[in-house]
PDB file of N, CA and C in Angstrom:
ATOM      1  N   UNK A   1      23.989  12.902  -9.747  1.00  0.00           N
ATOM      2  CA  UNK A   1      23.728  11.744 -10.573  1.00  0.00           C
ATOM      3  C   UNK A   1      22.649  10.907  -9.888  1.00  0.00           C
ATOM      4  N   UNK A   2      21.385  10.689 -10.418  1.00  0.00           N
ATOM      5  CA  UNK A   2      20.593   9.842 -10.054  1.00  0.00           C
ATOM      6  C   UNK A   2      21.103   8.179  -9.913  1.00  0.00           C
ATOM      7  N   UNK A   3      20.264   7.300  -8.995  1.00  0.00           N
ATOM      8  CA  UNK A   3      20.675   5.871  -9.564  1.00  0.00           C
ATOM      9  C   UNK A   3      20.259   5.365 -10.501  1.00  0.00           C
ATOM     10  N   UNK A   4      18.853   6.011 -11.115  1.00  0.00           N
ATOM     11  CA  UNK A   4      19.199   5.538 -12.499  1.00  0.00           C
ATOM     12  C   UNK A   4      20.516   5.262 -13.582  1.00  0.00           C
ATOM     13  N   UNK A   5      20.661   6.468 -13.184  1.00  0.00           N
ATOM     14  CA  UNK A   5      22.058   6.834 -14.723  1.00  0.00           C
ATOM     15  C   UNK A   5      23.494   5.829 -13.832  1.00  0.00           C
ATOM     16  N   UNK A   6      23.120   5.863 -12.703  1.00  0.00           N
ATOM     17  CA  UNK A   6      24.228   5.176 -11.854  1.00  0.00           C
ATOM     18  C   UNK A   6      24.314   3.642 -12.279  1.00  0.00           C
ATOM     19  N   UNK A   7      22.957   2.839 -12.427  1.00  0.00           N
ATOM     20  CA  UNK A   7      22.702   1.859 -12.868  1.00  0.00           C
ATOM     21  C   UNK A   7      22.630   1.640 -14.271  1.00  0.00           C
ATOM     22  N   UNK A   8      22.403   2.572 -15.029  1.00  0.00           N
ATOM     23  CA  UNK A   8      22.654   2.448 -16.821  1.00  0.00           C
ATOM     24  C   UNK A   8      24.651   2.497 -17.129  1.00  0.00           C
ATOM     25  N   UNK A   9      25.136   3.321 -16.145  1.00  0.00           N
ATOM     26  CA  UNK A   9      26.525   3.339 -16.370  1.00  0.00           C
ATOM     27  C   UNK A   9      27.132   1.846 -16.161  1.00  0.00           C
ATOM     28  N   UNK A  10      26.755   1.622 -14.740  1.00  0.00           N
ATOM     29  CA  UNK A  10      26.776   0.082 -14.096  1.00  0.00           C
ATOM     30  C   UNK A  10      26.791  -1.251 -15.675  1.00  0.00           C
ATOM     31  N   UNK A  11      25.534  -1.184 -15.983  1.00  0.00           N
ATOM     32  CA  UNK A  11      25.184  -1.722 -17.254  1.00  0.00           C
ATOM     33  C   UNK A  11      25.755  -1.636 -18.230  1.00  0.00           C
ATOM     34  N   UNK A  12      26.031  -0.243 -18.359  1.00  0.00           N
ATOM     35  CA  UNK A  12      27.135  -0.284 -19.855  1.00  0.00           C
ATOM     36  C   UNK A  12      28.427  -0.612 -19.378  1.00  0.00           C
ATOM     37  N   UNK A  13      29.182  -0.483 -18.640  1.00  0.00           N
ATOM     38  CA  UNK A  13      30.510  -0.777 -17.945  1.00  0.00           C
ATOM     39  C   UNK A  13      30.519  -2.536 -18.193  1.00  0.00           C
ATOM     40  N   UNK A  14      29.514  -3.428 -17.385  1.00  0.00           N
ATOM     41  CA  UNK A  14      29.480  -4.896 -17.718  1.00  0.00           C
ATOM     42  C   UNK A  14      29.131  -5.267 -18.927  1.00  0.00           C
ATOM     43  N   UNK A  15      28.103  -4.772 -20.012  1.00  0.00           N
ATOM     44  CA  UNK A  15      27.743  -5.215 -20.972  1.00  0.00           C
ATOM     45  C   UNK A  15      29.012  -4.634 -22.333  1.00  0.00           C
ATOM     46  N   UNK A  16      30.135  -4.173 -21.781  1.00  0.00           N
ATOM     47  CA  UNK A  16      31.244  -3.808 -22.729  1.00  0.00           C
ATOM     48  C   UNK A  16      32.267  -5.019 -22.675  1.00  0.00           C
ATOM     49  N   UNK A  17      32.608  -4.879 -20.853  1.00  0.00           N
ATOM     50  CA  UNK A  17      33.503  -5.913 -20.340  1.00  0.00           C
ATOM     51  C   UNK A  17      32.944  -7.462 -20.916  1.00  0.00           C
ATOM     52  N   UNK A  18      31.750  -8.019 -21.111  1.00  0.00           N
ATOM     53  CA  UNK A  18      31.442  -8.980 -21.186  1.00  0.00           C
ATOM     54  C   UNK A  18      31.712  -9.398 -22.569  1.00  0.00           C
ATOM     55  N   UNK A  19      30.984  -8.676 -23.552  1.00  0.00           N
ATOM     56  CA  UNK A  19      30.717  -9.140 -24.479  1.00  0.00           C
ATOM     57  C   UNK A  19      31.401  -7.943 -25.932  1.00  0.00           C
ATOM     58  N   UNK A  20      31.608  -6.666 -25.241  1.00  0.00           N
ATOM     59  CA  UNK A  20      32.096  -5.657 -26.099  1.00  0.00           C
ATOM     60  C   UNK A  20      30.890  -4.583 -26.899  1.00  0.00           C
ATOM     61  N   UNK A  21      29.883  -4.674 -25.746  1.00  0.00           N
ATOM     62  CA  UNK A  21      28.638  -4.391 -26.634  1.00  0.00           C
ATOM     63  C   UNK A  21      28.088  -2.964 -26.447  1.00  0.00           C
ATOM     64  N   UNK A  22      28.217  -1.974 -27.139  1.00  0.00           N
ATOM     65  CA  UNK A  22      27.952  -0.588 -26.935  1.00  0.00           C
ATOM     66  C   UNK A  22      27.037  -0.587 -26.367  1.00  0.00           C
ATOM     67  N   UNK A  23      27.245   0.856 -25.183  1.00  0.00           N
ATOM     68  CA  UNK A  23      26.298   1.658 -24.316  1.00  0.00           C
ATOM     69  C   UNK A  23      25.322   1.827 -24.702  1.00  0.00           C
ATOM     70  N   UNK A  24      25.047   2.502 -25.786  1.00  0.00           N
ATOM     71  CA  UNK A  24      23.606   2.543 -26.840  1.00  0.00           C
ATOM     72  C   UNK A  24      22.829   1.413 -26.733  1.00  0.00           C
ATOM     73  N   UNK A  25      23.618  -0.326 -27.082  1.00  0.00           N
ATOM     74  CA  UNK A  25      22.937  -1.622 -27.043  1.00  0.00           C
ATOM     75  C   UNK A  25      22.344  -1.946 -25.589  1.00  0.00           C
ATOM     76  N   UNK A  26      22.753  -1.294 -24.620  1.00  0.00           N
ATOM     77  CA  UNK A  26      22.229  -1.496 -23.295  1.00  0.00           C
ATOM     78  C   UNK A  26      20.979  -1.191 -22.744  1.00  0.00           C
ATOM     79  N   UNK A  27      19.874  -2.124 -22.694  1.00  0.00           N
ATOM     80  CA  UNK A  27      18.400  -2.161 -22.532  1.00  0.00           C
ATOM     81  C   UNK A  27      18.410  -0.145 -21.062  1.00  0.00           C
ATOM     82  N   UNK A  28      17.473   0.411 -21.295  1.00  0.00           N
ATOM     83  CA  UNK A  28      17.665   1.390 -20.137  1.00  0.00           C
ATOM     84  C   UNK A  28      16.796   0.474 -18.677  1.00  0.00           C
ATOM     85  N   UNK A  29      17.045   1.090 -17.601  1.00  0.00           N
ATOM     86  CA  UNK A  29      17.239   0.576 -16.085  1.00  0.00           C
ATOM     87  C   UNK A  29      15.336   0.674 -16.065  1.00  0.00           C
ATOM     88  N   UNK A  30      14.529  -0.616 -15.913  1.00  0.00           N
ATOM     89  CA  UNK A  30      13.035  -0.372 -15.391  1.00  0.00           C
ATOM     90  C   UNK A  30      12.916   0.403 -14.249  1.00  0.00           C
ATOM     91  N   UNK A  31      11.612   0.688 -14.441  1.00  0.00           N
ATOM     92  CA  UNK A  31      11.364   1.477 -13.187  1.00  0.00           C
ATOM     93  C   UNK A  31      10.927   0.884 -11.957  1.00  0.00           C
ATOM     94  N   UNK A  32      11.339   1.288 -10.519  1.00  0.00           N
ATOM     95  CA  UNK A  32      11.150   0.358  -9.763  1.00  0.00           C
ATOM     96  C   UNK A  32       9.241   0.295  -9.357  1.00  0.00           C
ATOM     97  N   UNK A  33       8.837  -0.757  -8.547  1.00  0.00           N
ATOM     98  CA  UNK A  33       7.279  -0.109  -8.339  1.00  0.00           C
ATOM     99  C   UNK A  33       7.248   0.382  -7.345  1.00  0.00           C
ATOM    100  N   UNK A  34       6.025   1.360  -7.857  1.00  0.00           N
ATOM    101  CA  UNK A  34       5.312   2.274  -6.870  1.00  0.00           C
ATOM    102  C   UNK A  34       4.981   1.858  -5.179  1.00  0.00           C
ATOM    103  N   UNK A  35       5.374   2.997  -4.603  1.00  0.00           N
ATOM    104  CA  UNK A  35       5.431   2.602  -2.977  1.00  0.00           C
ATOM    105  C   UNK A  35       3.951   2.445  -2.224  1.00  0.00           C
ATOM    106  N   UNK A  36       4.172   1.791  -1.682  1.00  0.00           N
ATOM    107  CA  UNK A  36       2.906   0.412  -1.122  1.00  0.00           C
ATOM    108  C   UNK A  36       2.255   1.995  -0.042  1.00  0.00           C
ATOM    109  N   UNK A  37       1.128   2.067  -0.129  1.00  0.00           N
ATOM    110  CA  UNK A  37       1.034   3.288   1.134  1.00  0.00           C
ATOM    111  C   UNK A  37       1.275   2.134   2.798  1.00  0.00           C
ATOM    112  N   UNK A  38       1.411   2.420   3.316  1.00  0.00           N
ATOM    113  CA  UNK A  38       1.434   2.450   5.096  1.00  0.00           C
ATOM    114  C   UNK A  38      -0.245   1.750   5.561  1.00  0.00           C
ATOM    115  N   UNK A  39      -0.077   0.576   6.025  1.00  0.00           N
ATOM    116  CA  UNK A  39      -1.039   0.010   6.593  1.00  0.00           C
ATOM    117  C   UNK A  39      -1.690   1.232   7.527  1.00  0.00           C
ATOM    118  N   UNK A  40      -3.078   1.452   7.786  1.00  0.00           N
ATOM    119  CA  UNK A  40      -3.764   1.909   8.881  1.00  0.00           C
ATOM    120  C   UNK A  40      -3.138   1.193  10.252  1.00  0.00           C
ATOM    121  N   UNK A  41      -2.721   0.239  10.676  1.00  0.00           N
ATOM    122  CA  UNK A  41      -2.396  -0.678  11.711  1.00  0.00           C
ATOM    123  C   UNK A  41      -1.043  -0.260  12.268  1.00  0.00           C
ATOM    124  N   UNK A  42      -0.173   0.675  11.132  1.00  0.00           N
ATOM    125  CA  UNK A  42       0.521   1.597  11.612  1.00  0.00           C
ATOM    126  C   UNK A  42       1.126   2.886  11.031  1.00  0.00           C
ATOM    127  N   UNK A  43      -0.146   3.840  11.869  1.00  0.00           N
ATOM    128  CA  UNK A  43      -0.125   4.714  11.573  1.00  0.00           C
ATOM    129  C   UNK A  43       0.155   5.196  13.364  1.00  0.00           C
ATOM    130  N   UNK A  44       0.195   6.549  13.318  1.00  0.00           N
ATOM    131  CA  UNK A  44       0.667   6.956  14.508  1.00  0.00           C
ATOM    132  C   UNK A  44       0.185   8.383  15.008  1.00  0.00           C
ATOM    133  N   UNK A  45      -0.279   8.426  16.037  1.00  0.00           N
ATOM    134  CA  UNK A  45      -0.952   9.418  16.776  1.00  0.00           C
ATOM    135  C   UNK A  45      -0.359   9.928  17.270  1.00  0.00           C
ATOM    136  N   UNK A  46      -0.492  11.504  17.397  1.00  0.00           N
ATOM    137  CA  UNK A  46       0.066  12.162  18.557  1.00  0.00           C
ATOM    138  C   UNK A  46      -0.972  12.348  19.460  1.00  0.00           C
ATOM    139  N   UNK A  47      -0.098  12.303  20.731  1.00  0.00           N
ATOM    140  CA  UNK A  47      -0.925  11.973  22.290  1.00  0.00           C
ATOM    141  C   UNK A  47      -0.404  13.358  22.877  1.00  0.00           C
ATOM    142  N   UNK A  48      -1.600  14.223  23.400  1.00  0.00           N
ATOM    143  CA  UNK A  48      -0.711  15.290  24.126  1.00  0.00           C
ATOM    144  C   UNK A  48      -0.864  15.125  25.494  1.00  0.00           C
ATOM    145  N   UNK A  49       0.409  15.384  25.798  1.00  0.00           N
ATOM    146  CA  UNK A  49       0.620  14.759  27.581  1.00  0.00           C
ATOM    147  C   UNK A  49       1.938  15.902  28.092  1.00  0.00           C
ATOM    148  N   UNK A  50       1.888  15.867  29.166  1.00  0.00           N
ATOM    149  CA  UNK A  50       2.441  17.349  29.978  1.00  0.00           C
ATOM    150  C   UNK A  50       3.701  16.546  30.380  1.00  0.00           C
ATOM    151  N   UNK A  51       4.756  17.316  29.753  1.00  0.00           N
ATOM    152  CA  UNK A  51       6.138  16.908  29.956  1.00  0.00           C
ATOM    153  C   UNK A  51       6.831  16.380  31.314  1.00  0.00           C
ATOM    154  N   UNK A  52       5.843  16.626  32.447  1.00  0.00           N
ATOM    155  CA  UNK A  52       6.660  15.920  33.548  1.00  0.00           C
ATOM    156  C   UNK A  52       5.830  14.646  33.783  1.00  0.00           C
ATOM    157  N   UNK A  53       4.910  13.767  32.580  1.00  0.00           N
ATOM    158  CA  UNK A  53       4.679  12.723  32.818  1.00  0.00           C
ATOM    159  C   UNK A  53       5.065  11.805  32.083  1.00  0.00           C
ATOM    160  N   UNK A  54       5.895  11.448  32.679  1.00  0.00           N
ATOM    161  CA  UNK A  54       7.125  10.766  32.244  1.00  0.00           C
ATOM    162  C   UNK A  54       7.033   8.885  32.213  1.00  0.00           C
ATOM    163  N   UNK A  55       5.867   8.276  33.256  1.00  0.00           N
ATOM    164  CA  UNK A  55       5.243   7.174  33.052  1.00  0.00           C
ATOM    165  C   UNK A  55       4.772   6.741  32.257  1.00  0.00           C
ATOM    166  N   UNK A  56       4.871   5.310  31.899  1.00  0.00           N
ATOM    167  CA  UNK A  56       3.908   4.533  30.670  1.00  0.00           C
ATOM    168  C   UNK A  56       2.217   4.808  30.482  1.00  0.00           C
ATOM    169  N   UNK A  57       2.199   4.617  29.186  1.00  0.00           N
ATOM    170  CA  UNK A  57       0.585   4.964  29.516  1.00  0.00           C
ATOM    171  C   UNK A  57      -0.334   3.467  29.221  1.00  0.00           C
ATOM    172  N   UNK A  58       0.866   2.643  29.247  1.00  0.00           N
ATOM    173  CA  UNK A  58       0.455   1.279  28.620  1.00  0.00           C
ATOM    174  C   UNK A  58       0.776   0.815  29.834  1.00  0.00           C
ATOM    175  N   UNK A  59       1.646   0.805  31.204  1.00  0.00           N
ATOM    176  CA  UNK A  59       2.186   0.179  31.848  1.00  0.00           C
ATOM    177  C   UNK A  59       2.375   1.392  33.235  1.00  0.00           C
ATOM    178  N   UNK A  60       1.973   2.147  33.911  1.00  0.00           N
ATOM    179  CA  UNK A  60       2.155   3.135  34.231  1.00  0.00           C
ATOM    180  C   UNK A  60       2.757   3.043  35.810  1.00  0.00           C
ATOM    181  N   UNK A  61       3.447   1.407  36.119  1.00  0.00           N
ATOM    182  CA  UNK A  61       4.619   1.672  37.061  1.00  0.00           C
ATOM    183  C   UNK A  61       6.351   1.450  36.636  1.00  0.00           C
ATOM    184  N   UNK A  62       6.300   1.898  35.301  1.00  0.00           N
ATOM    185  CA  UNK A  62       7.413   2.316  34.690  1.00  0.00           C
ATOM    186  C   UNK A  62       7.496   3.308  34.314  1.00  0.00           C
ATOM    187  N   UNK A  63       8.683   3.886  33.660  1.00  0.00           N
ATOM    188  CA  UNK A  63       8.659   4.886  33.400  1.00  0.00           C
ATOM    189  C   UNK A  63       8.956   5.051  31.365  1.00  0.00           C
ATOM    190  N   UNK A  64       8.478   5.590  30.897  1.00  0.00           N
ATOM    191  CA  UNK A  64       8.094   5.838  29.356  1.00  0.00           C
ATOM    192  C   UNK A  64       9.045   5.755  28.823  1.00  0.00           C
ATOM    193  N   UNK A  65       9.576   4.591  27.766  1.00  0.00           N
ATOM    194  CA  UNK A  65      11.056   4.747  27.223  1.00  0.00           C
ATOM    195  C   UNK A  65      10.495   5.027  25.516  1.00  0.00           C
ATOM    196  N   UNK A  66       9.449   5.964  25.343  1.00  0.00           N
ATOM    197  CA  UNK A  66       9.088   6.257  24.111  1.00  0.00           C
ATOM    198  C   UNK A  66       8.892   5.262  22.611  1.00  0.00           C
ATOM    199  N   UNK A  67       8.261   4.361  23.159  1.00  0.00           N
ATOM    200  CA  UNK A  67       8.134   3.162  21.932  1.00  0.00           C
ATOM    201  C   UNK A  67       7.204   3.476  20.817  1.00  0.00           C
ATOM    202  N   UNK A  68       6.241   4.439  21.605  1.00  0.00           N
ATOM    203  CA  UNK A  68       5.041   4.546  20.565  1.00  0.00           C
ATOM    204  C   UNK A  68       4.144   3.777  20.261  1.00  0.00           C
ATOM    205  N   UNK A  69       3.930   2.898  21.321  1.00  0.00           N
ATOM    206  CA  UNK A  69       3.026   1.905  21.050  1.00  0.00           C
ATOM    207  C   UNK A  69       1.848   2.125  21.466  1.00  0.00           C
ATOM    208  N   UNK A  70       1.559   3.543  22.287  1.00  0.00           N
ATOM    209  CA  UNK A  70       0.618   3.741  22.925  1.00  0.00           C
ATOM    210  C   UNK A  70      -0.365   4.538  21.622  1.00  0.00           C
ATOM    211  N   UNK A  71       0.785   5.487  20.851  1.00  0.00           N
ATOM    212  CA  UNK A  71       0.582   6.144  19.988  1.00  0.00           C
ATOM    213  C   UNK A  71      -0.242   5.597  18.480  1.00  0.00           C
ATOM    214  N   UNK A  72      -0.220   4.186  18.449  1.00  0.00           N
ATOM    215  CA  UNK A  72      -0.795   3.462  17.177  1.00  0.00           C
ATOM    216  C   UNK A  72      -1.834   2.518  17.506  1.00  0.00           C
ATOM    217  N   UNK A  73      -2.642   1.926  16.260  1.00  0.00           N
ATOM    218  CA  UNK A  73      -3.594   1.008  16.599  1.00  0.00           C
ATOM    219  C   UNK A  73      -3.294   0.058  17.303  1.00  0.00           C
ATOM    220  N   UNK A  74      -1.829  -0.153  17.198  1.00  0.00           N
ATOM    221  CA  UNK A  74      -1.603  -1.582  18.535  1.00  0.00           C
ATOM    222  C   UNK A  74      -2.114  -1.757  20.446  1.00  0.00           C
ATOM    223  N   UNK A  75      -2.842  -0.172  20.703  1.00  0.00           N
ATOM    224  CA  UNK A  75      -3.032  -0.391  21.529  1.00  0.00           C
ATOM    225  C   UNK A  75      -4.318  -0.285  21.733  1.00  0.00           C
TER     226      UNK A  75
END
């Protein structure tokens, strides 16, 4: 079951209880809007780096707790 039909059932269930008003009379569910694409500002790179370097590449007397910040325009 989609949430559409989840939300038209929803609708007809209250618009009966309320007022007694057939499923049929129940406007159908709008559509939601279209998904925004992903700023460039975060987008995300892969960095290739040799598994025993395990240091920051932003901070490199710590050690890398994988934030990904190195990986996007933030840096």
């Amino acid at each position: 079951m989609t949430d559409d039909e989840i939300r038209q059932l929803v609708r007809s269930a209250i618009a009966r209880h309320l007022g007694g008003a057939n499923a049929s009379q129940v406007p159908p569910a709008s559509q939601p809007p279209a998904a925004q694409p992903v700023p460039l500002a975060f987008a995300r790179y892969p960095i290739a780096r040799p598994v025993e370097d395990v240091m920051c590449l932003i901070e490199p007397a710590v050690r890398c707790n994988h934030c990904g910040y190195c990986e996007c325009h933030g840096h």
